[in-house]
Protein backbone atom coordinates (compact mmCIF):
# COMPACT_ATOMS: atom_id res chain seq x y z
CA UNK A 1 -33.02 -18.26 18.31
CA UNK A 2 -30.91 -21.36 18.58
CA UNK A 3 -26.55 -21.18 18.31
CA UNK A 4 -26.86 -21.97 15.01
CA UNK A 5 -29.47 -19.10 13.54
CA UNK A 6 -27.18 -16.75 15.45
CA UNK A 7 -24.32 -18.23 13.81
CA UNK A 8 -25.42 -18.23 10.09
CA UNK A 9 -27.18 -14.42 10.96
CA UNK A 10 -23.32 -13.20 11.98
CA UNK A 11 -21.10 -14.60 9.32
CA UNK A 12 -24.23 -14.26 6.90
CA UNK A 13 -23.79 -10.11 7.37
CA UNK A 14 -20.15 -10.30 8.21
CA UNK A 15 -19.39 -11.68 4.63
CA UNK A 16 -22.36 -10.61 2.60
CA UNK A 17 -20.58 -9.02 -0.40
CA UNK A 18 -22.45 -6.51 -2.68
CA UNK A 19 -19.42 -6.09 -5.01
CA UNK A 20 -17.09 -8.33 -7.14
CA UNK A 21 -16.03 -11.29 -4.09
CA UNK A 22 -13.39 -14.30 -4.19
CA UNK A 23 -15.49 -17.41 -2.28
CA UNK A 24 -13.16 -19.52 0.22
CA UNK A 25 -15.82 -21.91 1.16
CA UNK A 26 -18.39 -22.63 3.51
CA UNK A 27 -18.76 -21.54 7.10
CA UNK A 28 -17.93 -24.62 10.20
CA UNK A 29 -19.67 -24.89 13.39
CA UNK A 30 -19.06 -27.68 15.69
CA UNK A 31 -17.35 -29.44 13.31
CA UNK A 32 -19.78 -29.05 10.57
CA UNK A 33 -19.99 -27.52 7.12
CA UNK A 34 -22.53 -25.21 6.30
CA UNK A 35 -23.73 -23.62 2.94
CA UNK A 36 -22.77 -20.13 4.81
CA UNK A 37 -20.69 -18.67 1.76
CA UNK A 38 -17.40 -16.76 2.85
CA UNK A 39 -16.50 -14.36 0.63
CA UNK A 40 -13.55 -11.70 0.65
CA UNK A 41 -14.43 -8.90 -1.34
CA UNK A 42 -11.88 -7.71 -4.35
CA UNK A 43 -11.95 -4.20 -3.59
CA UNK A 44 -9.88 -5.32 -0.33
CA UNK A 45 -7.32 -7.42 -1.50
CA UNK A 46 -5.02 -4.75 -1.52
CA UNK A 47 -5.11 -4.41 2.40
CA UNK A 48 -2.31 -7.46 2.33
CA UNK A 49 -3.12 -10.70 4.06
CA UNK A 50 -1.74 -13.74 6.12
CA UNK A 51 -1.93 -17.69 5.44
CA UNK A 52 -0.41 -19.45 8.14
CA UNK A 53 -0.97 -23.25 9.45
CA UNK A 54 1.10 -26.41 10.15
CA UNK A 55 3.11 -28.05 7.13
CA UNK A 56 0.53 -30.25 5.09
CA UNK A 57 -2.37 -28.10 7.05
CA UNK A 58 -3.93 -27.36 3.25
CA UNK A 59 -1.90 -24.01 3.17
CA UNK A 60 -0.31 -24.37 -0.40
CA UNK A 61 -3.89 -25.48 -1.92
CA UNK A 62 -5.49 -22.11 -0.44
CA UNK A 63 -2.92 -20.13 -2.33
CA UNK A 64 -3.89 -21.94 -5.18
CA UNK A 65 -7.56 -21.54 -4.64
CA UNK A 66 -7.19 -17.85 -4.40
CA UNK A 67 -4.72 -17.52 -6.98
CA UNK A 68 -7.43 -19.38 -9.32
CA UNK A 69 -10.12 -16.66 -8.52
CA UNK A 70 -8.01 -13.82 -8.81
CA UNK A 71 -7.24 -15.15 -12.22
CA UNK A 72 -10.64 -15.39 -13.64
CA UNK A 73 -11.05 -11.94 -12.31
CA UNK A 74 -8.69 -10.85 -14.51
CA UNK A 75 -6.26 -10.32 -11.96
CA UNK A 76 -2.41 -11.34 -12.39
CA UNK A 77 -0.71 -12.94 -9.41
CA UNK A 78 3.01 -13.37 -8.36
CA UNK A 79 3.87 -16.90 -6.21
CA UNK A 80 7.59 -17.21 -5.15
CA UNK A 81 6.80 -20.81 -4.82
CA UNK A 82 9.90 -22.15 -2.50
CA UNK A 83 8.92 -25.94 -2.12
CA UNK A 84 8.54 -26.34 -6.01
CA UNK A 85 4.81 -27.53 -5.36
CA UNK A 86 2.79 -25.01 -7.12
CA UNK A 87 3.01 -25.27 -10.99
CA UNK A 88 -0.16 -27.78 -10.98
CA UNK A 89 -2.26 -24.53 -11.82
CA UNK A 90 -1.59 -24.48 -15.17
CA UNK A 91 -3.24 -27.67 -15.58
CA UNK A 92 -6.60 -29.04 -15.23
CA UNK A 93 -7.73 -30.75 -11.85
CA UNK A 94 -10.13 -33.74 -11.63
CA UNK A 95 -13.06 -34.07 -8.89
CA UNK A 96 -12.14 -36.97 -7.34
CA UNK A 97 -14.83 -38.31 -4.64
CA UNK A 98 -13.47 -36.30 -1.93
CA UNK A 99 -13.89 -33.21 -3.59
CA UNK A 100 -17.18 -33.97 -4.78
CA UNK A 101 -18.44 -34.80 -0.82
CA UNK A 102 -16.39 -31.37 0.04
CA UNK A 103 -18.40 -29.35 -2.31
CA UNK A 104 -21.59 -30.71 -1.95
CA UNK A 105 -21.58 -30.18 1.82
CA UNK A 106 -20.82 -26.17 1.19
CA UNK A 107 -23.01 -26.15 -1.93
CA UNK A 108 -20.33 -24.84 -4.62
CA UNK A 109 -20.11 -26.08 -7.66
CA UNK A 110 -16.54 -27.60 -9.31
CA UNK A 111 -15.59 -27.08 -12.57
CA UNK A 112 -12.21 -28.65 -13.75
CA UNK A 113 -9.73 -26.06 -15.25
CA UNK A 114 -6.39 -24.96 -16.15
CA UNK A 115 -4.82 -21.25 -15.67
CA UNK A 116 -2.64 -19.41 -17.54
CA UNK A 117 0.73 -19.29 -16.06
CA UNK A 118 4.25 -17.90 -17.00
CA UNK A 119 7.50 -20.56 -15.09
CA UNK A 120 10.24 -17.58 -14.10
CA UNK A 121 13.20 -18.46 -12.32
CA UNK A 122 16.05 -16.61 -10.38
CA UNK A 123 18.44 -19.70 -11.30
CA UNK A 124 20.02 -21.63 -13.95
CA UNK A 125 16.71 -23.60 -14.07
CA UNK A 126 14.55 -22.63 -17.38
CA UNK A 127 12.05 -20.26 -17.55
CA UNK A 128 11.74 -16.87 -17.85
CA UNK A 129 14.54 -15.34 -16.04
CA UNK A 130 14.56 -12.20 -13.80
CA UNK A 131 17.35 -10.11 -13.34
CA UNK A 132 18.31 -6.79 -12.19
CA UNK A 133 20.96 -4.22 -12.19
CA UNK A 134 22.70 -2.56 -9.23
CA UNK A 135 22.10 0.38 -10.29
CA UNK A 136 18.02 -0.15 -9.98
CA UNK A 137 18.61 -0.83 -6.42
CA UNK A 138 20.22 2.69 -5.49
CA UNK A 139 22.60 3.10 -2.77
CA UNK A 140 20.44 3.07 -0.08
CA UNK A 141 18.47 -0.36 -1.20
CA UNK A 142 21.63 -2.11 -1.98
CA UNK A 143 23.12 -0.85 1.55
CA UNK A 144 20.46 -2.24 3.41
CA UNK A 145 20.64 -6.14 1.32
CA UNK A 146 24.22 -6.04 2.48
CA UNK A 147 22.97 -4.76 6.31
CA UNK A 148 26.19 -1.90 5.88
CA UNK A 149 26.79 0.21 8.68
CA UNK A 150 26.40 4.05 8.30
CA UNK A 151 29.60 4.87 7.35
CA UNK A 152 29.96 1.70 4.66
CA UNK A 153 27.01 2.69 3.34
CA UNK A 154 28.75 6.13 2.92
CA UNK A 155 30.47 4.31 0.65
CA UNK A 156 28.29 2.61 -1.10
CA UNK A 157 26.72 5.82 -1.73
CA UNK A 158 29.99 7.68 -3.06
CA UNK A 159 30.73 5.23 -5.36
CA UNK A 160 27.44 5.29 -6.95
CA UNK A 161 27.98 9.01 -6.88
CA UNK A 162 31.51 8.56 -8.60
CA UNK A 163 29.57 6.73 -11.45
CA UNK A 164 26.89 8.67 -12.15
CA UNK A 165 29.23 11.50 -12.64
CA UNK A 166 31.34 9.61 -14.82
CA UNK A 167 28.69 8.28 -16.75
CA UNK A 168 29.49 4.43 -15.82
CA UNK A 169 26.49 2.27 -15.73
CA UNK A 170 26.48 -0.18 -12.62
CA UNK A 171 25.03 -3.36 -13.95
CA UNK A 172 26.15 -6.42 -12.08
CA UNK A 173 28.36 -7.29 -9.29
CA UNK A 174 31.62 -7.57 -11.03
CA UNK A 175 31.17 -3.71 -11.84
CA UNK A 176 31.15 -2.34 -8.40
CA UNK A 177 33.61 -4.65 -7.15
CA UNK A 178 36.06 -3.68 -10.01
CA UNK A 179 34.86 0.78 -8.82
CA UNK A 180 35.67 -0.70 -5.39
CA UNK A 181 39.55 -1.77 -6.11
CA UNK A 182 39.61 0.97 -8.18
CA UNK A 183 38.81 3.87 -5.70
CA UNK A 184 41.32 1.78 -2.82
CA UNK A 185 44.38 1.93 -5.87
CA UNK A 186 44.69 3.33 -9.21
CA UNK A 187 41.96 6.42 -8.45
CA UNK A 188 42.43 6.38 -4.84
CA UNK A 189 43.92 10.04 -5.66
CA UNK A 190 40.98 10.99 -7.82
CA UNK A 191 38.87 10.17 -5.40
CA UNK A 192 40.06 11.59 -1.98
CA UNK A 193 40.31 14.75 -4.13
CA UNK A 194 36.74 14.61 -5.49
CA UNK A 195 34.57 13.09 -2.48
CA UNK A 196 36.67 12.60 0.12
CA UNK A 197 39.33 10.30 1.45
CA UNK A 198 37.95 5.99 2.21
CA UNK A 199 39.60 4.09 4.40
CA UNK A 200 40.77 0.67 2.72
CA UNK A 201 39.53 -1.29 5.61
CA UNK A 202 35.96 0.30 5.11
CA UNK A 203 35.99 -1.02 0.92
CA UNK A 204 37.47 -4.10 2.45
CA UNK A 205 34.32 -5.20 4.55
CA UNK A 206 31.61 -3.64 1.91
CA UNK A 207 33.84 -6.41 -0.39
CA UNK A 208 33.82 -9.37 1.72
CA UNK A 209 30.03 -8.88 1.82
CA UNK A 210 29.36 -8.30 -1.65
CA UNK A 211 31.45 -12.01 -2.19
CA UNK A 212 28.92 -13.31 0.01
CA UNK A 213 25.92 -12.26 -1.77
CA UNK A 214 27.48 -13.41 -4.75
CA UNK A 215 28.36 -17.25 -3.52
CA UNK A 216 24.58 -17.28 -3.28
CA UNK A 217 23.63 -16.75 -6.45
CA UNK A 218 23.82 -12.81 -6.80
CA UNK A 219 26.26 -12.99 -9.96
CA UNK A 220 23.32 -14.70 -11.83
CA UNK A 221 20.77 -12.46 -10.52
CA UNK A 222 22.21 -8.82 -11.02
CA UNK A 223 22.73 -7.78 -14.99
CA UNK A 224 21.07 -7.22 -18.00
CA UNK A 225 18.43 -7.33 -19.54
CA UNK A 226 16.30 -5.66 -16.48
CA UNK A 227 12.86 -8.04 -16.19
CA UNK A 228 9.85 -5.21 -16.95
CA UNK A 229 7.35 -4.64 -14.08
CA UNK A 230 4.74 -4.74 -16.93
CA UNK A 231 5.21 -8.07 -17.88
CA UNK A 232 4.06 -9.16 -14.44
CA UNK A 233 0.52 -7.78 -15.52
CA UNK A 234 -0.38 -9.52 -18.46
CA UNK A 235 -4.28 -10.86 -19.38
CA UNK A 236 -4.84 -13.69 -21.51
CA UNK A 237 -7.04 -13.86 -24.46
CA UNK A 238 -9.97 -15.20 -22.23
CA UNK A 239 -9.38 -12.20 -20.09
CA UNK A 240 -7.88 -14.32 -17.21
CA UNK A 241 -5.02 -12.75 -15.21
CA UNK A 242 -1.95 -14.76 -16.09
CA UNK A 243 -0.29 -16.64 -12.51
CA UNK A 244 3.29 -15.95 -12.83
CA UNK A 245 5.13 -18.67 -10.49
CA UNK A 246 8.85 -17.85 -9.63
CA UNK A 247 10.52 -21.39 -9.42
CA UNK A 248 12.62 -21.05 -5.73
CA UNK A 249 13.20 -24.57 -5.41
CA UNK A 250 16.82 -24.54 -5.74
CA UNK A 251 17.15 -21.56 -3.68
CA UNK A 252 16.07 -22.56 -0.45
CA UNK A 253 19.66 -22.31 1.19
CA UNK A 254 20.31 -18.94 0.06
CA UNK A 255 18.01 -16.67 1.71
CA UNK A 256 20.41 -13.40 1.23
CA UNK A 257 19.07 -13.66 -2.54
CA UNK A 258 15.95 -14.62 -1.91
CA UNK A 259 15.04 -11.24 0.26
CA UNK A 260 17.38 -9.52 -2.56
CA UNK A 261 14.60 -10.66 -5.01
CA UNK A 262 11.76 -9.89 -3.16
CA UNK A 263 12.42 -6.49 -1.96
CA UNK A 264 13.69 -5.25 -5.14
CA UNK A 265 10.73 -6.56 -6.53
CA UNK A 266 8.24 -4.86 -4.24
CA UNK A 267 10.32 -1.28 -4.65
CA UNK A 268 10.19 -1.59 -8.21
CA UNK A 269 6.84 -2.82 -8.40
CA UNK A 270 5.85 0.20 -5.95
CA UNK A 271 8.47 3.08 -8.29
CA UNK A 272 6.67 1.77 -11.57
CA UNK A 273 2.81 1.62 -10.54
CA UNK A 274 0.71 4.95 -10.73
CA UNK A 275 -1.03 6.01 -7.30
CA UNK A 276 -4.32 4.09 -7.51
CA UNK A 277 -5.62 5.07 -4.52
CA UNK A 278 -9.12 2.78 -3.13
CA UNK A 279 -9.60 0.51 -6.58
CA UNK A 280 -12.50 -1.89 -7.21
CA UNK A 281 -9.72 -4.79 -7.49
CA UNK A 282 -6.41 -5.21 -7.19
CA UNK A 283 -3.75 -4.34 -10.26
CA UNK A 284 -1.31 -7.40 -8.94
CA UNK A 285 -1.40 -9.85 -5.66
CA UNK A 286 1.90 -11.39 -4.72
CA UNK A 287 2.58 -14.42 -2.63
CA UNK A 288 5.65 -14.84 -0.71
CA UNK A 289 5.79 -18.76 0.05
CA UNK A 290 7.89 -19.54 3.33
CA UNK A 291 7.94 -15.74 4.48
CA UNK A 292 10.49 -16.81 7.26
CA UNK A 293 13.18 -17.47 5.32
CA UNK A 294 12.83 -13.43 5.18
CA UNK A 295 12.28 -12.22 7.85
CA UNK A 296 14.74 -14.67 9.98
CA UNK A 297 17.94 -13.05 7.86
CA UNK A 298 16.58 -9.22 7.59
CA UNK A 299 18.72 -6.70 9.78
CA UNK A 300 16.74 -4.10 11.43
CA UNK A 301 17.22 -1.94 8.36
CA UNK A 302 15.96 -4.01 6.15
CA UNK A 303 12.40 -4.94 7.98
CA UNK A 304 11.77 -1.15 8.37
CA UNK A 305 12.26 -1.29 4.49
CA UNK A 306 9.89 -4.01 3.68
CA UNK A 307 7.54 -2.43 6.27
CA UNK A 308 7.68 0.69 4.78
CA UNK A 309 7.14 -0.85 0.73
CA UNK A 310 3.83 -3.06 2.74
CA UNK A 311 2.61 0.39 4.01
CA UNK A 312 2.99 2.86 1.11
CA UNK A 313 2.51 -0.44 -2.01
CA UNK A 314 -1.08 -0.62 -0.90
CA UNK A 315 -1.95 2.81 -2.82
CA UNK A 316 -0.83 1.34 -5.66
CA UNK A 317 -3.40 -1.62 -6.24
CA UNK A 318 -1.10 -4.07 -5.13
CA UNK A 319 -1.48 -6.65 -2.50
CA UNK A 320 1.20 -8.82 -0.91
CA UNK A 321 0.43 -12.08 1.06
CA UNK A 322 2.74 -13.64 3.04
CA UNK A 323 2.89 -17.37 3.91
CA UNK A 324 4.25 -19.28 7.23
CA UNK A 325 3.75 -21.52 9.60
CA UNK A 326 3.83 -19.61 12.19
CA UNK A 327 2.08 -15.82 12.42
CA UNK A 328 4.38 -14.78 14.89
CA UNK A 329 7.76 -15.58 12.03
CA UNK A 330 6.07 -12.30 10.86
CA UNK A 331 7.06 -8.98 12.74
CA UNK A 332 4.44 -7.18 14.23
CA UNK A 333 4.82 -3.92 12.38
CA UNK A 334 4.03 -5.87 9.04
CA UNK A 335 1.64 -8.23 10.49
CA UNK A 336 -0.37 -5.28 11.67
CA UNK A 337 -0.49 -4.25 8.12
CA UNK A 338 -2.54 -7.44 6.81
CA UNK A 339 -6.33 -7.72 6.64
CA UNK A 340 -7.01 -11.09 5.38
CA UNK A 341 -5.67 -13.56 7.42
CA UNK A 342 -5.86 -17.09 6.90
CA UNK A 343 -5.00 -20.03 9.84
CA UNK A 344 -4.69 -23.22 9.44
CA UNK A 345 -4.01 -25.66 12.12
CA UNK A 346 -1.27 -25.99 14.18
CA UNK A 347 0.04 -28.63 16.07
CA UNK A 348 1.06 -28.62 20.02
CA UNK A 349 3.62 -30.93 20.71
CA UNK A 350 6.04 -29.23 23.14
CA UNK A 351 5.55 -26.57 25.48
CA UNK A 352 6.69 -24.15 23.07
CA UNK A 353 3.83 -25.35 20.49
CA UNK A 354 1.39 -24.29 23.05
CA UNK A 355 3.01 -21.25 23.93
CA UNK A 356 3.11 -19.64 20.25
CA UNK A 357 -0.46 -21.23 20.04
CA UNK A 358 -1.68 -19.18 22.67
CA UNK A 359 0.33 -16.11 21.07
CA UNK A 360 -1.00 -16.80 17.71
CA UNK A 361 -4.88 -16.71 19.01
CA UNK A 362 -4.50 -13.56 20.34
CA UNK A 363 -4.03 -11.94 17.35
CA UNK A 364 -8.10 -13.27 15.79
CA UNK A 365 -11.14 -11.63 16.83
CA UNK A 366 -12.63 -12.78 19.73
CA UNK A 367 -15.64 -15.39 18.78
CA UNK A 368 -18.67 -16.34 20.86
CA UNK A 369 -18.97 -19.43 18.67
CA UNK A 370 -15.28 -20.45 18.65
CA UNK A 371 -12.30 -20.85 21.38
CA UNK A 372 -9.67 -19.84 19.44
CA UNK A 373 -6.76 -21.43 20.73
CA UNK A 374 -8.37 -25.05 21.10
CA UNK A 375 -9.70 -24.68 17.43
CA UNK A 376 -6.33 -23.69 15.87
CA UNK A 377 -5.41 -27.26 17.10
CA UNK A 378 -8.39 -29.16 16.02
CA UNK A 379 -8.53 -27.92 12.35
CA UNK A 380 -8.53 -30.53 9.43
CA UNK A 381 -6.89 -30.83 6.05
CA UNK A 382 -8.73 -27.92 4.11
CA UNK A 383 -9.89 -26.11 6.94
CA UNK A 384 -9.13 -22.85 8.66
CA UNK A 385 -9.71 -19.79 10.45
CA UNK A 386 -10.30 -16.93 8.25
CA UNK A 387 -10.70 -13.41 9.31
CA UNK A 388 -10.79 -10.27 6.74
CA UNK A 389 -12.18 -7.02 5.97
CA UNK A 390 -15.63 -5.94 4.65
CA UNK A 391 -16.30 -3.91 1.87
CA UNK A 392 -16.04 -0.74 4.45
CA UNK A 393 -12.84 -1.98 5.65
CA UNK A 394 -14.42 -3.40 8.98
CA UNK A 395 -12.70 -7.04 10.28
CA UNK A 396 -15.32 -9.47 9.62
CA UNK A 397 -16.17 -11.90 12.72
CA UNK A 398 -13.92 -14.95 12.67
CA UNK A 399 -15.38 -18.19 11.09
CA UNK A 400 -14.11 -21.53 11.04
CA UNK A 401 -13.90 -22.55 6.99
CA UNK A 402 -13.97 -25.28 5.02
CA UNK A 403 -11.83 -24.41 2.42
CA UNK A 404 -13.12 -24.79 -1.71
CA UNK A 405 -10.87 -27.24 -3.18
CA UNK A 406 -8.38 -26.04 -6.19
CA UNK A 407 -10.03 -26.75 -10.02
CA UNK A 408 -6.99 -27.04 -11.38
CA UNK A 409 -4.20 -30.16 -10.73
CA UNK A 410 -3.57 -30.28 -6.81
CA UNK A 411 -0.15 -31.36 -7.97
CA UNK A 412 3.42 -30.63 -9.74
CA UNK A 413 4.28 -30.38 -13.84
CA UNK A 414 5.93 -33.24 -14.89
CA UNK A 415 9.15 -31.72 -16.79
CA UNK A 416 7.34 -32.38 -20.64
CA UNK A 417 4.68 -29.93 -19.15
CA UNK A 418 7.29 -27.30 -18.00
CA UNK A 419 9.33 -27.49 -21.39
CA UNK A 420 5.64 -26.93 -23.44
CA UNK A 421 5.09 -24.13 -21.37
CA UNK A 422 8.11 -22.18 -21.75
CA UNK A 423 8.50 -23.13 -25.44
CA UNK A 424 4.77 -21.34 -25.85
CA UNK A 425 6.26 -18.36 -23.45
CA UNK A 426 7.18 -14.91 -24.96
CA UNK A 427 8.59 -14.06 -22.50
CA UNK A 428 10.93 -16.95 -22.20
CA UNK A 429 12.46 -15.59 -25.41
CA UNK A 430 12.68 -12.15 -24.38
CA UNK A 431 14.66 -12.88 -21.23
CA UNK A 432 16.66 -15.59 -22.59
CA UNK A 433 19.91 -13.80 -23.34
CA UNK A 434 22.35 -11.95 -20.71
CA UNK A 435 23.35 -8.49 -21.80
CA UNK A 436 26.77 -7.58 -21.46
CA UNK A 437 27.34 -4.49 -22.91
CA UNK A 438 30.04 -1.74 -21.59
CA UNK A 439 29.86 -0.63 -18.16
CA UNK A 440 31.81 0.19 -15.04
CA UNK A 441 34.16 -3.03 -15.13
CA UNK A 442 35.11 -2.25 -18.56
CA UNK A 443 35.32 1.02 -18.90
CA UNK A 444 37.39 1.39 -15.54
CA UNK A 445 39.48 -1.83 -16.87
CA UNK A 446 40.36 0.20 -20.01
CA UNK A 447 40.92 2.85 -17.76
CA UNK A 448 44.01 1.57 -15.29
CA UNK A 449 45.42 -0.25 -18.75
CA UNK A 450 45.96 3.35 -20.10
CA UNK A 451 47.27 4.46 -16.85
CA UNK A 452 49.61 1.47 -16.67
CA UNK A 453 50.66 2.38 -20.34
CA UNK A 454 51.36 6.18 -19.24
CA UNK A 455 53.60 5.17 -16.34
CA UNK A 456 55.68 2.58 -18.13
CA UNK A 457 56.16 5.40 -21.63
CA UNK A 458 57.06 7.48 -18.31
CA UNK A 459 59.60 5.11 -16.70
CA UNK A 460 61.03 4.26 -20.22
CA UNK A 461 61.76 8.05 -21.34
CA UNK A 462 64.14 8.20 -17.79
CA UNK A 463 65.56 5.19 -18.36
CA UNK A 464 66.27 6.90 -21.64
CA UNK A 465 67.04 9.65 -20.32
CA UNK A 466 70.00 8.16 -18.02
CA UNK A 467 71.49 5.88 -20.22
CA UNK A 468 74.91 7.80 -21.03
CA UNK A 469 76.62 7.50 -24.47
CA UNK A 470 79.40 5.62 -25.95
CA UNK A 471 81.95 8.31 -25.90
CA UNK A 472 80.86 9.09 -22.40
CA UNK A 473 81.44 5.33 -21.47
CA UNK A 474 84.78 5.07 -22.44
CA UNK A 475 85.74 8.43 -21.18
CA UNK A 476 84.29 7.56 -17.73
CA UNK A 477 85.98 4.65 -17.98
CA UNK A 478 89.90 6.08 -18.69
CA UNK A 479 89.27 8.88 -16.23
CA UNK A 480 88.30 6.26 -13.32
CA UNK A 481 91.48 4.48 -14.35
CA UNK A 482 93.89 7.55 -14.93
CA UNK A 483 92.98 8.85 -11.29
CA UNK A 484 92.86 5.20 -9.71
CA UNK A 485 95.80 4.82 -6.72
CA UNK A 486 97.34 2.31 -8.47
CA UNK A 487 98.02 3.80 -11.33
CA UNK A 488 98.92 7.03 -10.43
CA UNK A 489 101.88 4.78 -8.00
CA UNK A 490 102.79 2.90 -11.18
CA UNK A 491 103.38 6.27 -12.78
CA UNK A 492 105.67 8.00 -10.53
CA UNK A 493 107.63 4.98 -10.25
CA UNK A 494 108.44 5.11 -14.21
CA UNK A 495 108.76 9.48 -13.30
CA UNK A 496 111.42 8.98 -10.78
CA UNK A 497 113.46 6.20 -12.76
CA UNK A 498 113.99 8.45 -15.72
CA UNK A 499 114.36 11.12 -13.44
CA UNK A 500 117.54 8.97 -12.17
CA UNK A 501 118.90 8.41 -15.09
């Protein structure tokens, strides 16, 4: 049997799919596409995945590709799109010659169309917009975002505590900053005699970093109205998943809000859904462009937290794919918890290049038909390595893969297309307006007013209280002169002149 038989026989049975499948493409050998179909099956897509490669590698039109199955599958998808570079879904594509060659080489047909998509946004840009409150985070969540110590996150966790029991709704940041100046002054009594004396310097720090997550965008992000899990899981009429792209463009310098998004996202996602347990497809599959951004500003605390959600969110249906450059910007307790992983090339141009080459191949099936670490490096546009798991959860052998190209516009919205699309948008309208209804900074505001009213009434009745009479005036006022030196001398002068007389 020749290299070739034994090639199509292996990734023939490693990807033979008896279920529902997604198909990437066609299998490469030697440079060469084959008709060898690669298919992922649905039923797996929960298992979390990987699509990593060089910038302009083909990465962003594999997202797209996927996304665009997962769609007509009925499944709705999440993109934090980062570069901007993604909205081209919603419209049709066009087979250009290129595309045409592609397909014809791995025998799939094309068929130009257009996706239903929702444009959200964490920004001032329009779209639908996603907030949260603090309160939805917890003490421990919103601890962790601001990597607090132990003790500040003591805290953090009395002073949700404190307003819970005084039935004061935490919505945005301007509440607990206003419960933190409150607990350090006015209430500092009510407080140290309720839960325990706080140290000034401690509030001080938890402050300083609640300012900073606010310069970055976190006053725009945390309020009301709360976005709805729900709406992330809506079908069109044609029974096609809707792609719901969250606009990061302007974003890209603020990475404390960025990981703020996306793990409040993922916890609420994971405290909404219903246990699902092994599902025939996914509910949801989310993808995290430029996954560095991250992990390179997560403390300790907060990657065991996103490991944890990437462990436990499976069981719900959902899956989360992450997207790099590099696998190795991903840490190895999450990146063990991906089964789909897609590489495109990379590119060795220093000695570090080749060193996180070398680190990257290690972490693919060994191939008899492939050696890894020269192939990462030789990959074209559209092409990569792709490694998943079967139907029975088993990694499939790796297989070099030219990629399907996208059927819908491998390109942006102009800005007419974005406005038509959030003018059509429900959701748009639902989201539109910021709530700002009572809560901590108002209540606690009306609070120290009434306490500033109570000590001046106080300081007024003394005042009144001291303030002698007329009568006693001028009384005081003869007696301090009667008994002065000099006129008690003037006196017995007068005495002792009559006297001599």
């Amino acid at each position: 049997m020749s290299t070739l038989e034994n090639f199509t026989k292996e990734i023939t049975n490693g990807y033979n799919c008896k279920g529902a499948n997604i198909n990437l493409g066609g299998a490469m050998l030697d440079g060469e596409a084959h008709a060898i179909p690669v298919t992922i099956p649905l039923k797996t897509l929960n298992r979390h995945g990987l699509i990593a490669g060089a910038t302009g590698t083909g990465k962003t039109k594999t997202i797209q590709v996927l996304s665009e199955q997962l769609s007509q599958n009925g499944i709705p998808v999440l993109m934090m799109d980062i570069k901007g570079d993604f909205s081209g879904i919603a419209a049709e594509g066009q087979e250009k010659d290129f595309i045409k060659e592609r397909h014809t080489k791995i025998n799939i047909p094309f068929k130009a169309k257009a996706f239903p998509v929702e444009l959200m946004t964490l920004s001032s840009q329009d779209g639908v917009r996603l907030r949260a409150t603090v309160s939805e985070f917890g003490p421990v969540l919103f601890s962790r975002i601001l990597d607090l110590n132990e003790t500040q996150a003591g805290v953090v966790a009395v002073i949700f505590k404190y307003c819970d029991d005084k039935k004061m709704p935490l919505l945005d940041l301007k509440d607990i900053k206003k419960v933190m100046n409150y607990i350090t002054e006015e209430g500092k009594d009510e407080i140290s005699e309720e839960y325990g004396k706080i140290s000034t310097a401690t509030t001080g720090t938890i402050l300083r970093k609640i300012i900073e997550l606010e310069q970055q965008g976190g006053d725009i992000f945390f309020g009301e109205k709360s976005f709805e899990i729900e709406d992330l899981m809506r079908i069109d009429k044609n029974g096609y998943g809707y792609v719901n792209i969250v606009r990061l463009n302007d974003i890209q310098d603020k990475p404390k809000l960025f990981s703020t998004f996306m793990l409040n996202l993922l916890a609420e996602i994971y405290n909404t859904m219903p246990e699902k347990g092994d599902v025939d497809q996914p509910e949801l599959v989310v993808f995290i462009d430029e996954a560095h951004l991250i992990f390179n500003e997560a403390s300790d605390a907060l990657l065991d937290q996103i490991e944890t959600i990437i462990k436990l969110i499976r069981s719900k249906g959902i899956g989360v794919y992450f997207i790099t450059q590099n696998p190795t910007d991903v840490p190895k307790g999450v990146l063990a918890q991906l089964g789909l992983k897609i590489q495109h090339a990379l590119r060795a141009f220093t000695a570090n290049d080749r060193q996180a080459i070398k680190q990257t191949s290690e972490n693919y099936p060994i191939s008899e038909f492939y050696k890894t670490d020269e192939i990462i490096t030789s990959l074209g546009i559209g092409e990569a390595l792709v490694t998943a798991l079967n139907e029975k959860g088993i990694p499939t052998p790796l297989v070099a893969c030219m990629m399907r190209a996208p059927e819908s516009r491998m390109d942006i919205l102009t800005e007419k297309e974005i406005t038509v699309i959030n003018s059509n948008s429900k959701l748009v309208e639902k989201y539109a307006s910021a709530i700002d209804r009572e809560s901590a900074h108002e209540i606690l505001t009306k609070k120290i007013e009434e306490i500033s009213e109570e000590v001046a009434e106080k300081e007024e009745e003394k005042q009144t209280a001291k303030e002698p009479s007329t009568g006693e005036v001028i009384g005081k006022s003869v007696l301090k002169v009667v008994t002065s030196a000099s006129f008690i001398r003037g006196a017995f002068n007068v005495l002792m002149k009559v006297l001599k007389k």
